[in-house]
C-alpha atoms as a PDB file:
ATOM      1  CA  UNK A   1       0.000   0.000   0.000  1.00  0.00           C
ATOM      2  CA  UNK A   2       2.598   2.087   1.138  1.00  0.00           C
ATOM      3  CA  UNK A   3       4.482   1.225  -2.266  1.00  0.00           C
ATOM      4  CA  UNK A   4       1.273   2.533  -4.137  1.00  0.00           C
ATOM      5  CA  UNK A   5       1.159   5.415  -2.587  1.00  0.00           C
ATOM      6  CA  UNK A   6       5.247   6.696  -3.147  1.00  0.00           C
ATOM      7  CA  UNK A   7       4.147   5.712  -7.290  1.00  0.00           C
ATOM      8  CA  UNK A   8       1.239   7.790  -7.325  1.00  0.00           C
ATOM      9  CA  UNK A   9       3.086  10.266  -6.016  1.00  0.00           C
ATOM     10  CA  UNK A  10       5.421   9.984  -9.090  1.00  0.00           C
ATOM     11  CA  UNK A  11       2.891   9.451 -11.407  1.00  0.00           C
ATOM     12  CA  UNK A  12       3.047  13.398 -13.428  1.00  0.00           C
ATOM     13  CA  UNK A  13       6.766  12.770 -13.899  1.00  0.00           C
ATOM     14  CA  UNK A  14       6.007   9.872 -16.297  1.00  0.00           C
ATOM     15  CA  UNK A  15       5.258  13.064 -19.101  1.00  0.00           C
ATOM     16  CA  UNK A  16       8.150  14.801 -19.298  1.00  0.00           C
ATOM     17  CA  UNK A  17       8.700  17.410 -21.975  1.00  0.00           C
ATOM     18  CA  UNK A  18      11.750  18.947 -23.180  1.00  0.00           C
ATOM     19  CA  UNK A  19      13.454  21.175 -20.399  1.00  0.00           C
ATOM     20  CA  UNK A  20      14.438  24.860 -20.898  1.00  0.00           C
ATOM     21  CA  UNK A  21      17.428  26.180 -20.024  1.00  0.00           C
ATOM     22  CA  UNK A  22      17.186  27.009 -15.916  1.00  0.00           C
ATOM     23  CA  UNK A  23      14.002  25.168 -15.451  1.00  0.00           C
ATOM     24  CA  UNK A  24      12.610  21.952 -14.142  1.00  0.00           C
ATOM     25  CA  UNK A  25      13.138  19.273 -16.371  1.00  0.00           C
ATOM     26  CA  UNK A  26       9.548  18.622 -18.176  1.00  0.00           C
ATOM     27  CA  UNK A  27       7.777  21.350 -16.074  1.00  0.00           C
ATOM     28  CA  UNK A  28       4.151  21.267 -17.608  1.00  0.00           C
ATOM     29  CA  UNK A  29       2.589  23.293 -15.217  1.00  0.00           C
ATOM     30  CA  UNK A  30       0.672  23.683 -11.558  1.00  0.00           C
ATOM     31  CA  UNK A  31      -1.055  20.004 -10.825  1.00  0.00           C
ATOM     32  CA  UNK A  32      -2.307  20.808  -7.449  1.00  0.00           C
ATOM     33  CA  UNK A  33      -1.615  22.273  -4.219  1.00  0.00           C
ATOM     34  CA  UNK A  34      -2.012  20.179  -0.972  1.00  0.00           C
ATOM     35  CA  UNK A  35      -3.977  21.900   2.253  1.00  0.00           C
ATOM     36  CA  UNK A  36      -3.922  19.694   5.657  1.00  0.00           C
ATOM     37  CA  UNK A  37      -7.203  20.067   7.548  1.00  0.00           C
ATOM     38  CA  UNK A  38      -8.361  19.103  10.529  1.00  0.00           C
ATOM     39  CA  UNK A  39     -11.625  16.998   9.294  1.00  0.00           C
ATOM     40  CA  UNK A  40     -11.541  15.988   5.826  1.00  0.00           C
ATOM     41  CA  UNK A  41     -15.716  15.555   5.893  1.00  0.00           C
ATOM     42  CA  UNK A  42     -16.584  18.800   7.107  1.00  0.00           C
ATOM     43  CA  UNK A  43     -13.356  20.656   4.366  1.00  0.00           C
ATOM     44  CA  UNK A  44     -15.135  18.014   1.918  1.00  0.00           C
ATOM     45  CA  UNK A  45     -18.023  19.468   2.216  1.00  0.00           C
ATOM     46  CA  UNK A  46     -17.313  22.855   2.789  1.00  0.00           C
ATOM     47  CA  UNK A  47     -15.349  22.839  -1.203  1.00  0.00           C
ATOM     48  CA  UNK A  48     -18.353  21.045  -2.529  1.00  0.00           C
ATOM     49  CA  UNK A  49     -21.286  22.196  -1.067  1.00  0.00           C
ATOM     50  CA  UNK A  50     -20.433  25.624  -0.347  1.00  0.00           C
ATOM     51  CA  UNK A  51     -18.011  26.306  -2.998  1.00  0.00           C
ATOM     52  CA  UNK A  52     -19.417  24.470  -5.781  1.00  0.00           C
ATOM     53  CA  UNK A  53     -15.776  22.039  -6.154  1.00  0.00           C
ATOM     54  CA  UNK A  54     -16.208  18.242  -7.307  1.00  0.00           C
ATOM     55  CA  UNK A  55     -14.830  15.612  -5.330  1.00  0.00           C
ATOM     56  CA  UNK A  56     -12.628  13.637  -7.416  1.00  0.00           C
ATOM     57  CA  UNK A  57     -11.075  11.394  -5.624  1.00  0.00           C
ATOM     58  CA  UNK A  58     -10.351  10.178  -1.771  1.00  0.00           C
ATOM     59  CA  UNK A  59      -7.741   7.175  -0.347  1.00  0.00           C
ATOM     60  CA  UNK A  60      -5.788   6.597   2.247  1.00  0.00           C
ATOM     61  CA  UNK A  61      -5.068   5.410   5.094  1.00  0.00           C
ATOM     62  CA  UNK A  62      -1.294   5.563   5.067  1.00  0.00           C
ATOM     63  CA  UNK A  63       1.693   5.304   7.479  1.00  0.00           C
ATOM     64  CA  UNK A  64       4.687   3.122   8.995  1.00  0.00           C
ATOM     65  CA  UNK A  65       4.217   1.932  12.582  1.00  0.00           C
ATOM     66  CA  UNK A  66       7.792   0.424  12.657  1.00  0.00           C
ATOM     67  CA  UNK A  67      10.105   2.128   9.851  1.00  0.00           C
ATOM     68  CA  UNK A  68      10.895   6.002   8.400  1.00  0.00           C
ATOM     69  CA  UNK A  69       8.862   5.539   5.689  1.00  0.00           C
ATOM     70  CA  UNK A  70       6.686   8.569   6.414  1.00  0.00           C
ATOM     71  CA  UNK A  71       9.808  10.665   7.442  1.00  0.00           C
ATOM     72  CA  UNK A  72      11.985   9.841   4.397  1.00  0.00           C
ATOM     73  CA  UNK A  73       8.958  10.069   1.841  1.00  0.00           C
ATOM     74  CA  UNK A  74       7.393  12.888   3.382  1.00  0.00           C
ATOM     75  CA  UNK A  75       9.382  14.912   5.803  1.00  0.00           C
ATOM     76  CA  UNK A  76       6.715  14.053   8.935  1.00  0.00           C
ATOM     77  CA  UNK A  77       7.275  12.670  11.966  1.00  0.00           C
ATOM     78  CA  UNK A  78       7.999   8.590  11.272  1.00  0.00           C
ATOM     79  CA  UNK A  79       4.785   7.827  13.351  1.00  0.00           C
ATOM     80  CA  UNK A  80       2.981   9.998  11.333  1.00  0.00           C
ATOM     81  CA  UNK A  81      -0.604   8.890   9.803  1.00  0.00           C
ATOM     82  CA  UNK A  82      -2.444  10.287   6.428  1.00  0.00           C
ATOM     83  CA  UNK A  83      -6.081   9.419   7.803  1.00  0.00           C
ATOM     84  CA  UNK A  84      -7.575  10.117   4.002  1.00  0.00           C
ATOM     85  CA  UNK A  85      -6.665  12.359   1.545  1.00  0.00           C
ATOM     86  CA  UNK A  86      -9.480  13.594  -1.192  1.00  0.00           C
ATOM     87  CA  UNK A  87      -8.710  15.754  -4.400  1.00  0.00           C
ATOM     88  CA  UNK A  88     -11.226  18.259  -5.753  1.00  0.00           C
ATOM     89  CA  UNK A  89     -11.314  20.366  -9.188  1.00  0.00           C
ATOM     90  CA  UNK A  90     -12.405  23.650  -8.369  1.00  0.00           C
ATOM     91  CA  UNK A  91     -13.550  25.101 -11.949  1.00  0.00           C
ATOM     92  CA  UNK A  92     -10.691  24.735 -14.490  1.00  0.00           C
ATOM     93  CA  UNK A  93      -8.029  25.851 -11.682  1.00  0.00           C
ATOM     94  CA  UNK A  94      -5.287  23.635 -10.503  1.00  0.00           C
ATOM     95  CA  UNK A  95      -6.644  20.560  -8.290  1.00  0.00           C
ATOM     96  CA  UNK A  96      -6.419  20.862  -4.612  1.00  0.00           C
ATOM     97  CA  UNK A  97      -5.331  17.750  -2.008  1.00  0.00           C
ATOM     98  CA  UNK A  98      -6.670  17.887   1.276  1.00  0.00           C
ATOM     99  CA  UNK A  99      -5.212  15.653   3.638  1.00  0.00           C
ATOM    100  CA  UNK A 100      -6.188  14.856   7.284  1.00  0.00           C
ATOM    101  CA  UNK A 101      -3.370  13.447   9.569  1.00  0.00           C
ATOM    102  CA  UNK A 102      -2.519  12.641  13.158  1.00  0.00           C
ATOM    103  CA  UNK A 103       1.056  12.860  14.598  1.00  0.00           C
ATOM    104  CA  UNK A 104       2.755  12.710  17.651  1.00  0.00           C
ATOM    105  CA  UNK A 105       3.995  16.441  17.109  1.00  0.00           C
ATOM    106  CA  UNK A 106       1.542  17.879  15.315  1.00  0.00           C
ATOM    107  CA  UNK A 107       0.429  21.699  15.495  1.00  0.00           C
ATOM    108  CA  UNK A 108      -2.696  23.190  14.946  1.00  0.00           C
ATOM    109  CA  UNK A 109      -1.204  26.988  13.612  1.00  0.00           C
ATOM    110  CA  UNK A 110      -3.289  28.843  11.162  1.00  0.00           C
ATOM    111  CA  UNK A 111      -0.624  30.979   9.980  1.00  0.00           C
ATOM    112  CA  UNK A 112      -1.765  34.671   8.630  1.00  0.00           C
ATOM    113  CA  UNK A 113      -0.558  35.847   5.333  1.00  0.00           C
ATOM    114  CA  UNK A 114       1.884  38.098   7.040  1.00  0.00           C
ATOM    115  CA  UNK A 115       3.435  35.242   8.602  1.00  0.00           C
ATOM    116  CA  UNK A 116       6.264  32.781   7.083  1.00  0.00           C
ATOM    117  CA  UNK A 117       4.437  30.513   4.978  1.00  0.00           C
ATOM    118  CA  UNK A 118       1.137  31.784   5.264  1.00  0.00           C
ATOM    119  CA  UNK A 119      -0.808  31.101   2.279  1.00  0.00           C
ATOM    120  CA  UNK A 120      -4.454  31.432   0.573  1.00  0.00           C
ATOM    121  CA  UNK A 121      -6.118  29.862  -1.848  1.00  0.00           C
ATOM    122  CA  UNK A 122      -7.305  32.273  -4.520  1.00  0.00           C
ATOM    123  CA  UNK A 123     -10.596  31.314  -6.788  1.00  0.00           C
ATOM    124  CA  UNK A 124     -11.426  33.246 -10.060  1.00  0.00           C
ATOM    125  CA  UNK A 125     -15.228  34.159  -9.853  1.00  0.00           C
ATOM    126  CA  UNK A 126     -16.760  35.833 -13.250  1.00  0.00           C
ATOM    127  CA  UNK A 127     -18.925  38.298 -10.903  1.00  0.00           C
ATOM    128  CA  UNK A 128     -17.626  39.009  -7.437  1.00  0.00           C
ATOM    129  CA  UNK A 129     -19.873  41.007  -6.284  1.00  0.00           C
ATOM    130  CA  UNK A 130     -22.554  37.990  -6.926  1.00  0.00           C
ATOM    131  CA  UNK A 131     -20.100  35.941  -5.124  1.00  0.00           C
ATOM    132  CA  UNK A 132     -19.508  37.883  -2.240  1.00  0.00           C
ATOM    133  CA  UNK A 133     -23.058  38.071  -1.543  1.00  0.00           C
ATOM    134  CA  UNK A 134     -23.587  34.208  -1.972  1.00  0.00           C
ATOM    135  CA  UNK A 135     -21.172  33.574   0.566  1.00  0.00           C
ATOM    136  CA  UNK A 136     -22.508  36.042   3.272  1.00  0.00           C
ATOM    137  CA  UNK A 137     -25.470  34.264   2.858  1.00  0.00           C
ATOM    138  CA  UNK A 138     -23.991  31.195   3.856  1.00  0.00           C
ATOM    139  CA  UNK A 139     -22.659  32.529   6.511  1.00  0.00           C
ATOM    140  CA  UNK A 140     -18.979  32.274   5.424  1.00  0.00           C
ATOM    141  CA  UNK A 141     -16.513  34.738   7.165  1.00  0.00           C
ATOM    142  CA  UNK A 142     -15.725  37.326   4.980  1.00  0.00           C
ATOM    143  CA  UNK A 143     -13.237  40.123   5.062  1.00  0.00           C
ATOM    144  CA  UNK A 144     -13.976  43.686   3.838  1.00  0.00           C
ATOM    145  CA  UNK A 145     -14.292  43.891  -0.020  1.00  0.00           C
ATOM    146  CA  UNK A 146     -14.387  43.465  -2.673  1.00  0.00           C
ATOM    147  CA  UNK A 147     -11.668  45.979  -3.326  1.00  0.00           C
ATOM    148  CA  UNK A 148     -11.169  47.049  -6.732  1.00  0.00           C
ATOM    149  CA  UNK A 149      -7.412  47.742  -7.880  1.00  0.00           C
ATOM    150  CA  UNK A 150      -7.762  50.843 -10.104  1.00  0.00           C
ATOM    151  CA  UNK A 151      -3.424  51.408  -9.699  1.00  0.00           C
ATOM    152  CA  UNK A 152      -0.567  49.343 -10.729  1.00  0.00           C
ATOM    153  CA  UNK A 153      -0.066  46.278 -12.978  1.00  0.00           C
ATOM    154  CA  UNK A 154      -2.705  44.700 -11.084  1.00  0.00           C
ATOM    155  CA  UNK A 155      -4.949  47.172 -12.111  1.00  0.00           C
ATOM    156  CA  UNK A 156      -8.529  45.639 -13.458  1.00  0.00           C
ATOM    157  CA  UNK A 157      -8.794  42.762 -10.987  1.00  0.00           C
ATOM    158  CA  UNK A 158     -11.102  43.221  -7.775  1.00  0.00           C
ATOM    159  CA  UNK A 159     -10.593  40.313  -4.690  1.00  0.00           C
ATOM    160  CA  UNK A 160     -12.511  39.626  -1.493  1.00  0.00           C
ATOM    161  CA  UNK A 161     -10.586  37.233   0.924  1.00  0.00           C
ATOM    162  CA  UNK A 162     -12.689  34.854   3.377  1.00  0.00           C
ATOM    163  CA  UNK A 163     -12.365  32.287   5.752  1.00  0.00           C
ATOM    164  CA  UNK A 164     -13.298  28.407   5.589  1.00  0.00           C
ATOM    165  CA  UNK A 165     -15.253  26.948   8.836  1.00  0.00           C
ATOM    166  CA  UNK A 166     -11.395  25.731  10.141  1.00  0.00           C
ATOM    167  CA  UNK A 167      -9.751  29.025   9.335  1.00  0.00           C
ATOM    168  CA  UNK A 168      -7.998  28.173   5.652  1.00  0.00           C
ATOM    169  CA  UNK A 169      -7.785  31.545   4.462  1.00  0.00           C
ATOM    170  CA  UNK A 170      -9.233  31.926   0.533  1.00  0.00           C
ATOM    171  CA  UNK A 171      -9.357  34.587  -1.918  1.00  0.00           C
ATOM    172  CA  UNK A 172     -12.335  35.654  -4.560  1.00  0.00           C
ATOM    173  CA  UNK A 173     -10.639  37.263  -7.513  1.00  0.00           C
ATOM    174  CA  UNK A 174     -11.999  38.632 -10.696  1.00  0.00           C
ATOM    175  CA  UNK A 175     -10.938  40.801 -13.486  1.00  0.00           C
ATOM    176  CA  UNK A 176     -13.021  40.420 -16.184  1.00  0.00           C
ATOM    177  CA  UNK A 177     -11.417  43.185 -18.988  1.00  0.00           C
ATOM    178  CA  UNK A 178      -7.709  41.956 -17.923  1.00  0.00           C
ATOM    179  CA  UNK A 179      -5.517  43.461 -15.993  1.00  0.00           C
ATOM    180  CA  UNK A 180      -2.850  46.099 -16.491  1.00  0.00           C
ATOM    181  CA  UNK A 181       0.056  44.539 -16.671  1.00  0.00           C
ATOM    182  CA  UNK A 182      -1.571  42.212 -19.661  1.00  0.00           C
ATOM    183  CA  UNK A 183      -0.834  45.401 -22.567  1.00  0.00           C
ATOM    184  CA  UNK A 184       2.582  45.251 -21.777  1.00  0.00           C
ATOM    185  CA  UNK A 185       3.180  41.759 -23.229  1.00  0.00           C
ATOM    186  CA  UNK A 186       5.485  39.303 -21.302  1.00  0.00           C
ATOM    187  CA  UNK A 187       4.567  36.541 -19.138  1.00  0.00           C
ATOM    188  CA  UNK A 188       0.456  36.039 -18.871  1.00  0.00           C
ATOM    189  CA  UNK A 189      -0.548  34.576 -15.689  1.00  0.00           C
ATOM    190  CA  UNK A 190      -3.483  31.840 -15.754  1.00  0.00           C
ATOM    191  CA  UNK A 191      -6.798  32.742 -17.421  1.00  0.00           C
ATOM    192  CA  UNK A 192     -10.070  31.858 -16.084  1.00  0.00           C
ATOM    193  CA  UNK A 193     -10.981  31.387 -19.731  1.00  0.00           C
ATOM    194  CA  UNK A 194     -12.965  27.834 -20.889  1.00  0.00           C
ATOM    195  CA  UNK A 195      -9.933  25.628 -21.726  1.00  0.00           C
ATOM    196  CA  UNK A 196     -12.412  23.777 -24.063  1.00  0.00           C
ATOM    197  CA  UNK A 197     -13.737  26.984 -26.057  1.00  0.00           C
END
């Protein structure tokens, strides 16, 4: 099982593309980012229900009760246990992993974005205004906003930042005409655009 597990893990680097100079060999883009929370049914149906994510997949358990497995794989504590983990699609975004362990040293910090390695998850919304209502009337924590960025290379976008049930911070985003930065060519950052149109 364990085995399994380590492959899966592996599995993306089985397409690899031709490298360019300074960069990850076969680097094909963002496959997902993995969030540990504290009960995988209520985050599982906090993304789905509330936000509107499908569930994808969910397995697990995993860990080592005699060997380093989970240390040398993972970087946990070797007694370490992955209760479940469960992957949703949230629009055409990147997917995100949610994983619910128990550890002899684990911590239970919900780090602001101020602090080292905070982090948010940010979710492109065509009408924000229409979203920002939505979730007030689920009675989702929400910050003040949505600002609109009129200055800058940002310029065009408008965000709202809330709070999950558990305290995973997330960010509503939309700019619908573009942003700024987009006239002056160069790097374009993701597009909420249909992949399929």
């Amino acid at each position: 099982m364990l085995k399994k597990f380590a492959a899966s893990l592996s599995l993306s680097l089985c397409l690899a593309t031709p490298a360019l100079a300074g960069s990850l060999p076969g680097l094909r883009g963002h496959d997902h980012t993995g969030v540990t929370v504290p009960d995988i049914k209520q985050a599982l149906d906090f993304f789905t229900n509330v936000l509107g994510c499908q569930h994808a997949m969910t397995f697990g358990p995993f860990s080592d009760d005699k060997g380093t497995f989970m240390q040398d794989l993972l970087d946990v504590h070797p007694r370490a246990k992955i209760e479940q983990i469960s992957l949703v699609r949230c629009g055409y975004g990147s997917n995100i992993e949610l994983f619910q362990y128990s550890s002899p040293d684990q911590k239970d910090a919900k780090p602001k974005n101020s602090d080292i390695g905070g982090y948010h998850i940010a979710l492109y919304v065509d009408d924000i205004k229409a979203a920002a209502d939505y979730l007030k009337a689920n009675n989702v924590r929400t910050m003040m906003g949505p600002l609109p960025v009129d200055q800058g290379p940002a310029a065009g976008q408008s965000i709202l930042y809330f709070m999950a049930p558990w305290g995973l911070q997330f960010e509503l985003i939309s700019y619908p005409k573009g942003m700024a930065y987009e006239k002056d060519g160069g790097t374009v950052l993701w597009s909420p655009k249909d992949p399929a149109k």
